[in-house]
PDB file of N, CA and C in Angstrom:
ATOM      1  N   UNK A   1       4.220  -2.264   5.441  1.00  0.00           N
ATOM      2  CA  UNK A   1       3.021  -1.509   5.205  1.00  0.00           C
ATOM      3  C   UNK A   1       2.496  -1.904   3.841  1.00  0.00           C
ATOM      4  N   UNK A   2       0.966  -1.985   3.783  1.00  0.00           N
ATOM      5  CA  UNK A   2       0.683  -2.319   2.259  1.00  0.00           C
ATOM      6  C   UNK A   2      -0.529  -1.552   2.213  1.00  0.00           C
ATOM      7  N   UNK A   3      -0.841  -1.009   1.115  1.00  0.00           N
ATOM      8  CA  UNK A   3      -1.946   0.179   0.668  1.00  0.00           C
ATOM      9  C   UNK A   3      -2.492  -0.653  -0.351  1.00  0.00           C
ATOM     10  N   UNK A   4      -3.689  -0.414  -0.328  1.00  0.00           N
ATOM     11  CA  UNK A   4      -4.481  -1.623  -1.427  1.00  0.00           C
ATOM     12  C   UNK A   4      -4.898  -0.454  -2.666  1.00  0.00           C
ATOM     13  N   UNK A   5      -4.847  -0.455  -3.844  1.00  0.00           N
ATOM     14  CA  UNK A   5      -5.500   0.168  -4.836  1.00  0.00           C
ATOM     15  C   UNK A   5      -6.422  -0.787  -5.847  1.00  0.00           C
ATOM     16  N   UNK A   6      -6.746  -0.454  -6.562  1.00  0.00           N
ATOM     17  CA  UNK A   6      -8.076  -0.812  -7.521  1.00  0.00           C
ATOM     18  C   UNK A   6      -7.441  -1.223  -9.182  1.00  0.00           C
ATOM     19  N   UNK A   7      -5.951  -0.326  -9.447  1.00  0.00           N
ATOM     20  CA  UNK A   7      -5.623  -0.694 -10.827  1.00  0.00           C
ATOM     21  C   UNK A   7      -4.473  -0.999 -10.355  1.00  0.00           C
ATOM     22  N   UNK A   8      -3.300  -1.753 -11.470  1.00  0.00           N
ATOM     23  CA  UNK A   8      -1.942  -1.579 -12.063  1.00  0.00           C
ATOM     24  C   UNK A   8      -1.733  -0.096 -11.886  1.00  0.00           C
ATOM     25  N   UNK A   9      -2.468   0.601 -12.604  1.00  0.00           N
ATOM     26  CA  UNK A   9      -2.020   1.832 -13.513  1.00  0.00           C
ATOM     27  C   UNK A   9      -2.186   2.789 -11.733  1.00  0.00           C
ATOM     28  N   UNK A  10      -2.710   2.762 -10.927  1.00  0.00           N
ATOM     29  CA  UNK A  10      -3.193   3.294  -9.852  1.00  0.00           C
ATOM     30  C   UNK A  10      -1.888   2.912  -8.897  1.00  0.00           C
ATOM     31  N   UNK A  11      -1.439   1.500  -8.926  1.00  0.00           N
ATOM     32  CA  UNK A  11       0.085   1.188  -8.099  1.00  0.00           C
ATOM     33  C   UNK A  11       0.865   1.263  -8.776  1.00  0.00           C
ATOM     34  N   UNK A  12       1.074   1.421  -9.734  1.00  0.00           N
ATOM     35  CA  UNK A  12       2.545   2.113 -10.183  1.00  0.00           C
ATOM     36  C   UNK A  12       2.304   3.764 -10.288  1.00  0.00           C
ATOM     37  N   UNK A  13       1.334   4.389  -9.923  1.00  0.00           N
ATOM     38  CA  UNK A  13       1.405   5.834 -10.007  1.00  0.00           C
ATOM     39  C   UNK A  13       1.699   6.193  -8.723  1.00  0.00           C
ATOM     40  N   UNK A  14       1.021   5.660  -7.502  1.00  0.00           N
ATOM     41  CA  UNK A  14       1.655   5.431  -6.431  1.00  0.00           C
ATOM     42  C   UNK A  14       3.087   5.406  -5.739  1.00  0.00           C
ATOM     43  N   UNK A  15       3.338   4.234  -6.225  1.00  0.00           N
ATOM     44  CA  UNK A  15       4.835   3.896  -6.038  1.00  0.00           C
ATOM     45  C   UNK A  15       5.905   4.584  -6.602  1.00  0.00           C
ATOM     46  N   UNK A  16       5.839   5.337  -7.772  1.00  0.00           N
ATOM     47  CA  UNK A  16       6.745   6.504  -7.758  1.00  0.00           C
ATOM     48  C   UNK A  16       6.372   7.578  -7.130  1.00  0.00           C
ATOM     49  N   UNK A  17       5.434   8.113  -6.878  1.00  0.00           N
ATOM     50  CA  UNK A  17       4.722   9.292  -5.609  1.00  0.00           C
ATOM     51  C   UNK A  17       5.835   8.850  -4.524  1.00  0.00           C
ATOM     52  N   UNK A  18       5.527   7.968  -4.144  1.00  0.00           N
ATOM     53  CA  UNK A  18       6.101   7.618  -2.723  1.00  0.00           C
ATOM     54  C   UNK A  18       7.597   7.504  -2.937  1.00  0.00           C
ATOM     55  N   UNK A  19       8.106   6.455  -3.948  1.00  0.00           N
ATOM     56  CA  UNK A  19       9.605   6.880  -4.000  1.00  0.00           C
ATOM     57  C   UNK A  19      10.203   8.084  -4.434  1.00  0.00           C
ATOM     58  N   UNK A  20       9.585   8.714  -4.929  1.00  0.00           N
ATOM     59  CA  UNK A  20      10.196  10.290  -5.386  1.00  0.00           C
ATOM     60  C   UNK A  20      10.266  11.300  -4.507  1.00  0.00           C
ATOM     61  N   UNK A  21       9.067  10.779  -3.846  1.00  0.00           N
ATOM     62  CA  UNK A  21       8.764  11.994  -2.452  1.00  0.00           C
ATOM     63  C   UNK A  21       9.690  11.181  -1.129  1.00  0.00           C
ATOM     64  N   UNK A  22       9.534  10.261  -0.643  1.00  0.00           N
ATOM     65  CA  UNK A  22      10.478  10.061   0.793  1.00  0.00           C
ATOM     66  C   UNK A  22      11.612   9.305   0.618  1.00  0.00           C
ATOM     67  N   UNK A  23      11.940   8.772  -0.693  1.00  0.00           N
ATOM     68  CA  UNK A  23      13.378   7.886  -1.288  1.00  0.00           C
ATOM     69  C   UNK A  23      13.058   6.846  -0.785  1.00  0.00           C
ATOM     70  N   UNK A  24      12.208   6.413  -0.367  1.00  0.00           N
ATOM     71  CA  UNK A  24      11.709   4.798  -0.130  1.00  0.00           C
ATOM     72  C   UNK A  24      11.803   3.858  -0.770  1.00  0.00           C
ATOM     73  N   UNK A  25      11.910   2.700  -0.742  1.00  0.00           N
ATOM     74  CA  UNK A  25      11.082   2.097  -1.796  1.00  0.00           C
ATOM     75  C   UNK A  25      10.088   1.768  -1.175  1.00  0.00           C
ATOM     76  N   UNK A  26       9.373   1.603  -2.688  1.00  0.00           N
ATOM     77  CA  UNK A  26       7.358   1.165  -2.947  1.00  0.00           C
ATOM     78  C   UNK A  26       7.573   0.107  -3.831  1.00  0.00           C
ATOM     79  N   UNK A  27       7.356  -0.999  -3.430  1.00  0.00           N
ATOM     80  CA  UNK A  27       7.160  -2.227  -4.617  1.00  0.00           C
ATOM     81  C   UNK A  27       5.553  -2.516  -4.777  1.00  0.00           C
ATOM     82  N   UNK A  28       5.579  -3.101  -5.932  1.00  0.00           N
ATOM     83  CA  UNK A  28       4.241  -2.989  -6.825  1.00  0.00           C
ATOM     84  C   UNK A  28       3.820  -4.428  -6.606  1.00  0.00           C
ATOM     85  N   UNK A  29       2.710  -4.785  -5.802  1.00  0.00           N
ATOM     86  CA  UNK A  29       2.066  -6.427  -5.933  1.00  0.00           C
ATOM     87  C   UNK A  29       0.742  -6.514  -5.974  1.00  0.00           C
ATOM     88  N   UNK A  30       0.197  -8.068  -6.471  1.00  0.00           N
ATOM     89  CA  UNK A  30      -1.148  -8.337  -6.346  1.00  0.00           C
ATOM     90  C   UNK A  30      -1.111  -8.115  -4.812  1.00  0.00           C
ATOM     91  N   UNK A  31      -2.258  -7.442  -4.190  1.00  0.00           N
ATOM     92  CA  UNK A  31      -3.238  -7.926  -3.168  1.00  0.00           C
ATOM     93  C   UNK A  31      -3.389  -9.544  -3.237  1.00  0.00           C
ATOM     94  N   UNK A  32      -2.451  -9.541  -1.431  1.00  0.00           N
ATOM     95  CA  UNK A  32      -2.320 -10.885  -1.080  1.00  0.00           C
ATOM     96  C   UNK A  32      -4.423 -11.335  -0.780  1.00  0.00           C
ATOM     97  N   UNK A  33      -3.939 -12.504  -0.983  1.00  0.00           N
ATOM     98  CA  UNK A  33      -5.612 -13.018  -0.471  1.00  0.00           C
ATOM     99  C   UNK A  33      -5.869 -12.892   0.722  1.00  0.00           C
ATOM    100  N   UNK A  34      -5.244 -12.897   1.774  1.00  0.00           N
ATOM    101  CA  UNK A  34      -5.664 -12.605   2.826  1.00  0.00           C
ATOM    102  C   UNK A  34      -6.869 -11.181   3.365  1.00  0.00           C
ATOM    103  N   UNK A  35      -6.275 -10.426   2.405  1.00  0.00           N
ATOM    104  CA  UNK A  35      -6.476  -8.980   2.483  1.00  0.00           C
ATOM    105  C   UNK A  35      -7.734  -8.540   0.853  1.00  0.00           C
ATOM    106  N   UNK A  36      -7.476  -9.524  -0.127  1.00  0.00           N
ATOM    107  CA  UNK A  36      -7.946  -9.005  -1.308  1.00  0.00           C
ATOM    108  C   UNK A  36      -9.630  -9.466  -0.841  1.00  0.00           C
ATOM    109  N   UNK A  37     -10.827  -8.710  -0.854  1.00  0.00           N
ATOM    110  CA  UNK A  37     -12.207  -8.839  -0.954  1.00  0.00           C
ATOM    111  C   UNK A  37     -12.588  -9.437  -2.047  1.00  0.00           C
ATOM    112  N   UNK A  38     -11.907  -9.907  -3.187  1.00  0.00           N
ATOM    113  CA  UNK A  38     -13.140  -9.865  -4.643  1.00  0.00           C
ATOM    114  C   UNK A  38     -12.704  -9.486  -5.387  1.00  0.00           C
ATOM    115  N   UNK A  39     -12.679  -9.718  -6.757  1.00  0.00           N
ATOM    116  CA  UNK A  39     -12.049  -9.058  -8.061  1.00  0.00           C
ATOM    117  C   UNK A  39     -10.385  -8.760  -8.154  1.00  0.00           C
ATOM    118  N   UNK A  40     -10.145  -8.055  -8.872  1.00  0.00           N
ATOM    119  CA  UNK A  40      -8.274  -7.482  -9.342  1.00  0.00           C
ATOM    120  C   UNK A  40      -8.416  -6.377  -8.595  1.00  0.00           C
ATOM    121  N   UNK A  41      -7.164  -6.775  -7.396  1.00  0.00           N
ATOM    122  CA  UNK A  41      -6.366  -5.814  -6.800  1.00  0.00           C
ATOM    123  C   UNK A  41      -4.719  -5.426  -7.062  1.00  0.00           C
ATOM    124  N   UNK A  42      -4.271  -4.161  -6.401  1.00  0.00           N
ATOM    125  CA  UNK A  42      -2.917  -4.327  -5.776  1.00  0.00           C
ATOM    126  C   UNK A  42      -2.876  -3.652  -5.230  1.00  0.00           C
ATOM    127  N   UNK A  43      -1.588  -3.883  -4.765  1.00  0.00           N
ATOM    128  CA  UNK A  43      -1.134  -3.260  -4.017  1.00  0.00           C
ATOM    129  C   UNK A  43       0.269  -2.188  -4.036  1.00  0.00           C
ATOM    130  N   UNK A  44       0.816  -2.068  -3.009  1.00  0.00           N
ATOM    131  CA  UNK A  44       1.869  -1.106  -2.642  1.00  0.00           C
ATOM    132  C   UNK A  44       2.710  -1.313  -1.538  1.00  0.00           C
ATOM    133  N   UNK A  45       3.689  -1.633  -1.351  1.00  0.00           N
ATOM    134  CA  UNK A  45       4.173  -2.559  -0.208  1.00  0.00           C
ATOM    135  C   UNK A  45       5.726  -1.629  -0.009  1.00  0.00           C
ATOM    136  N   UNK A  46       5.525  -1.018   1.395  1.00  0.00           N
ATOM    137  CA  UNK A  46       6.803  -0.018   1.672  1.00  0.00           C
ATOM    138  C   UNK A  46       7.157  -0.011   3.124  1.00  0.00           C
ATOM    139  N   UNK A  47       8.149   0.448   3.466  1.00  0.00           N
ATOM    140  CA  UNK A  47       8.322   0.525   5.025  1.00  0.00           C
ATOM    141  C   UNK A  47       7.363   1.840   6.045  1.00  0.00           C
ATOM    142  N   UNK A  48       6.595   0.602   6.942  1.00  0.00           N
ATOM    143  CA  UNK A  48       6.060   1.438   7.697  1.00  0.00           C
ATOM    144  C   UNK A  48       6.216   2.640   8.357  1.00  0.00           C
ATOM    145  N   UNK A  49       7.174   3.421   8.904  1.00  0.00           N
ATOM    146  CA  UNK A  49       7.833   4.410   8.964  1.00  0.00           C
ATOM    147  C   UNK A  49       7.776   5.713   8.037  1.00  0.00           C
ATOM    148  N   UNK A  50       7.077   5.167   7.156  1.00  0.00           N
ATOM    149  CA  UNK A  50       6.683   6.336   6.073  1.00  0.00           C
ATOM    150  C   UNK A  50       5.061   6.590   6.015  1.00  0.00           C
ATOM    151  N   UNK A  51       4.555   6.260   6.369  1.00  0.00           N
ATOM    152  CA  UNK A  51       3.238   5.775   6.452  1.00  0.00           C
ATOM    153  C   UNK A  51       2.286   7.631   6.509  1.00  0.00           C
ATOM    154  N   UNK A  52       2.973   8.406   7.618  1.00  0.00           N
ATOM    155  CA  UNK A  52       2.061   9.826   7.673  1.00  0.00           C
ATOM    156  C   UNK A  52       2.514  10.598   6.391  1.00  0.00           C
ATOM    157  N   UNK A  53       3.794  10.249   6.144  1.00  0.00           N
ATOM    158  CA  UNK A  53       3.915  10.946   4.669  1.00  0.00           C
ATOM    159  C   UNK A  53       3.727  10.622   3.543  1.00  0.00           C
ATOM    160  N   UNK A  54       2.846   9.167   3.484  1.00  0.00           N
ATOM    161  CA  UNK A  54       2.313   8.573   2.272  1.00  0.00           C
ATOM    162  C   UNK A  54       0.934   8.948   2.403  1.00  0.00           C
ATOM    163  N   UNK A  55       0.327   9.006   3.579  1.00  0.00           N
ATOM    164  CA  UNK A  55      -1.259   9.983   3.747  1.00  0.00           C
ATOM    165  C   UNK A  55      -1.535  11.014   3.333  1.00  0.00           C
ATOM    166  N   UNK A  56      -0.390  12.073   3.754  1.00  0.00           N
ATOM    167  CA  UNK A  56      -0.227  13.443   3.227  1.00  0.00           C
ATOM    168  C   UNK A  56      -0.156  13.488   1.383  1.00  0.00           C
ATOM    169  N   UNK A  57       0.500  12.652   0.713  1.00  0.00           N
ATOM    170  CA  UNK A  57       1.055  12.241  -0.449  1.00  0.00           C
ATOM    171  C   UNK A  57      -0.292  11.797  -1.124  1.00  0.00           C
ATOM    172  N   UNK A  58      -1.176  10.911  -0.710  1.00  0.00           N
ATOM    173  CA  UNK A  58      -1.805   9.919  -1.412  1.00  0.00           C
ATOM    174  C   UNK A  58      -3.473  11.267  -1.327  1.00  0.00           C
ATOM    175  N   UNK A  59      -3.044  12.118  -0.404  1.00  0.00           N
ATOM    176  CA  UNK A  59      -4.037  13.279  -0.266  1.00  0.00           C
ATOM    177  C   UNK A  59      -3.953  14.219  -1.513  1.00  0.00           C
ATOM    178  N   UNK A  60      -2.754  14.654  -1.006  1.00  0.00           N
ATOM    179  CA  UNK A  60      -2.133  15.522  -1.887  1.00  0.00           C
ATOM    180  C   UNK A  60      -2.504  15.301  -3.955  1.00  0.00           C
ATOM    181  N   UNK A  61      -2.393  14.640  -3.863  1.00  0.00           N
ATOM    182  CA  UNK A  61      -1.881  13.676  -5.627  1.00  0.00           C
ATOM    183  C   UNK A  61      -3.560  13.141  -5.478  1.00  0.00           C
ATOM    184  N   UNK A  62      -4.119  13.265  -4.622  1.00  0.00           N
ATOM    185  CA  UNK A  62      -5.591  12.115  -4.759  1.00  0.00           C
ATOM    186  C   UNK A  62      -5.380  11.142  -5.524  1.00  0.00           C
ATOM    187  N   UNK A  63      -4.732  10.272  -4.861  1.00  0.00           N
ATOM    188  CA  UNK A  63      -4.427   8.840  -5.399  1.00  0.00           C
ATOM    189  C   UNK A  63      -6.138   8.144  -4.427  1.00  0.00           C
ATOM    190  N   UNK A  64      -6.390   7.399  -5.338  1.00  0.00           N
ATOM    191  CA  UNK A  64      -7.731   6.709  -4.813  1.00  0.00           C
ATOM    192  C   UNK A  64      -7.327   5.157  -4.490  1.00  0.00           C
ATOM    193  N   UNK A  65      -7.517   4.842  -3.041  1.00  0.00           N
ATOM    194  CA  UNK A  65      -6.878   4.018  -2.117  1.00  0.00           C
ATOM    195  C   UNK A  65      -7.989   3.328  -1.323  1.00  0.00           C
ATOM    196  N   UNK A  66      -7.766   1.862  -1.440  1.00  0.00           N
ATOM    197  CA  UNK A  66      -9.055   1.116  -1.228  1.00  0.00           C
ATOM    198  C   UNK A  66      -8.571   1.295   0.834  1.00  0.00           C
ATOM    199  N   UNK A  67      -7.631   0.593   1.212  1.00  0.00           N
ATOM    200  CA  UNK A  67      -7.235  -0.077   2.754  1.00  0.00           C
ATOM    201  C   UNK A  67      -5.859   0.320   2.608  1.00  0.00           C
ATOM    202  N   UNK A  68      -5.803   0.507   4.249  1.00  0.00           N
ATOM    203  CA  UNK A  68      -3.760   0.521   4.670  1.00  0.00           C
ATOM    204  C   UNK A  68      -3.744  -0.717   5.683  1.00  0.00           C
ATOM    205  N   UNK A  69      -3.131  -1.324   5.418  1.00  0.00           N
ATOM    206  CA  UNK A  69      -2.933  -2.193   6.280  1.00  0.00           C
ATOM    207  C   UNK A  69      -0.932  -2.693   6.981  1.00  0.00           C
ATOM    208  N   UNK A  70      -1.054  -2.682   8.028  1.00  0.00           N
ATOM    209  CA  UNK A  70       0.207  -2.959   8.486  1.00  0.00           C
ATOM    210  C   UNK A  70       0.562  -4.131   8.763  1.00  0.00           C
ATOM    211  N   UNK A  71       1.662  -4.944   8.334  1.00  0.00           N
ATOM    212  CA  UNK A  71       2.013  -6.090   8.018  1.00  0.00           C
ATOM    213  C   UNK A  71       3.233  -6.610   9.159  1.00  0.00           C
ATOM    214  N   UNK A  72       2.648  -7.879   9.714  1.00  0.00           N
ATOM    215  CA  UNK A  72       3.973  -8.649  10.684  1.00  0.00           C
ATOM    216  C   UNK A  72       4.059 -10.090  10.230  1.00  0.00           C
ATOM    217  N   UNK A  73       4.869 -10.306  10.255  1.00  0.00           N
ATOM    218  CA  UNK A  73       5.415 -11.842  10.461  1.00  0.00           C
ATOM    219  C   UNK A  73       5.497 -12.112  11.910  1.00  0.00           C
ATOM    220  N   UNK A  74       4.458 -13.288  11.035  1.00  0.00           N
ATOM    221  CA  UNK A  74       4.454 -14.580  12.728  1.00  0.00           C
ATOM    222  C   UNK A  74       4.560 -15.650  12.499  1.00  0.00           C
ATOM    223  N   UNK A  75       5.501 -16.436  12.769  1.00  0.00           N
ATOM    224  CA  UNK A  75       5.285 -17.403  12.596  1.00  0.00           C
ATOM    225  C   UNK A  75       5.903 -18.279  11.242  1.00  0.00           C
ATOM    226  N   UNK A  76       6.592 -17.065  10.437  1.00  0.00           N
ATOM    227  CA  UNK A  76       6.592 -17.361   9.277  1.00  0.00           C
ATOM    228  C   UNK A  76       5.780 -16.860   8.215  1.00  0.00           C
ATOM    229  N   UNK A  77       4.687 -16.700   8.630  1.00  0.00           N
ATOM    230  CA  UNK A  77       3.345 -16.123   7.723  1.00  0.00           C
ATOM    231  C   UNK A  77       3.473 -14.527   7.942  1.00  0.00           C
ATOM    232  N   UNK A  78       3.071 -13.981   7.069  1.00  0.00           N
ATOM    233  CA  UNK A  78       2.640 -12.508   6.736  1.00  0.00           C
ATOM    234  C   UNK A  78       1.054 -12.530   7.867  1.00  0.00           C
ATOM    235  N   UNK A  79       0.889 -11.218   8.531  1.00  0.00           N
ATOM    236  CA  UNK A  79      -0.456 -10.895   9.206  1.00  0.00           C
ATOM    237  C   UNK A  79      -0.601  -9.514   8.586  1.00  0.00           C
ATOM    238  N   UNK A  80      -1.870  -9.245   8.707  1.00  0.00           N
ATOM    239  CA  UNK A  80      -2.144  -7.967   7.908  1.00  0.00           C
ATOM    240  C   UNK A  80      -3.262  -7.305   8.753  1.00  0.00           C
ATOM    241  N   UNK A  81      -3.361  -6.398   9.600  1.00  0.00           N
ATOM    242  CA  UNK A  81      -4.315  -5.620  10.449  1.00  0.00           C
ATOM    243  C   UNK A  81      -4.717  -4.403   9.829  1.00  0.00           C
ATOM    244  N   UNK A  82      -5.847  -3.682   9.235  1.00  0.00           N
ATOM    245  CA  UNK A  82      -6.580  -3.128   8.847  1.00  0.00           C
ATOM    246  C   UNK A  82      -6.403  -1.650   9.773  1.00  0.00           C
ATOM    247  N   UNK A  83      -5.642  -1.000   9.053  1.00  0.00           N
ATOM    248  CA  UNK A  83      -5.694   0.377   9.641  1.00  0.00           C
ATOM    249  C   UNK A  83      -5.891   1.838   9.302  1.00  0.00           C
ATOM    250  N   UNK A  84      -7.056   1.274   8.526  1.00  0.00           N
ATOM    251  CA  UNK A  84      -7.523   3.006   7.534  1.00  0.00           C
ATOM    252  C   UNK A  84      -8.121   3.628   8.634  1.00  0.00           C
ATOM    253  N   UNK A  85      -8.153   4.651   8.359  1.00  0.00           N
ATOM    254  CA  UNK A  85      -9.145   5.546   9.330  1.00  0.00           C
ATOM    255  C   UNK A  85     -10.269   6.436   8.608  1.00  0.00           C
TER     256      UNK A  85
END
């Protein structure tokens, strides 16, 4: 799973939200290009399985969150499908 934000300071506020609240881990990255539109991104990169309680979380805390996108390997390559609502 990867959640796109707008700062550093925005994914690392994140990523302890999420590890503090479901014991996950949340690792902290640039927005791959595949996925990045333009300018400095990142991201947030955690196991999908957590995903309704990082909604509730990212509500909760109003963390300001560009895209969710869910991530497979194919092939070798990372795919990334667009699943905000």
């Amino acid at each position: 799973m990867l959640i796109t934000v707008g700062s550093i300071t925005t994914a690392a506020r994140l990523a302890a939200i999420l590890e503090r609240n479901t014991g996950c881990p949340a690792e902290t990255v640039h927005t791959p290009a595949a996925v990045n539109k333009g300018g400095c991104s990142y991201s947030i990169r955690f196991p999908e399985q957590h995903i309704e309680r990082a909604r509730e979380l990212i509500s909760e805390y109003k963390v300001p969150v560009k895209k969710y996108y869910s991530e497979t390997i194919c092939g070798g390559r990372r795919e990334y499908h667009d699943i905000s609502r």
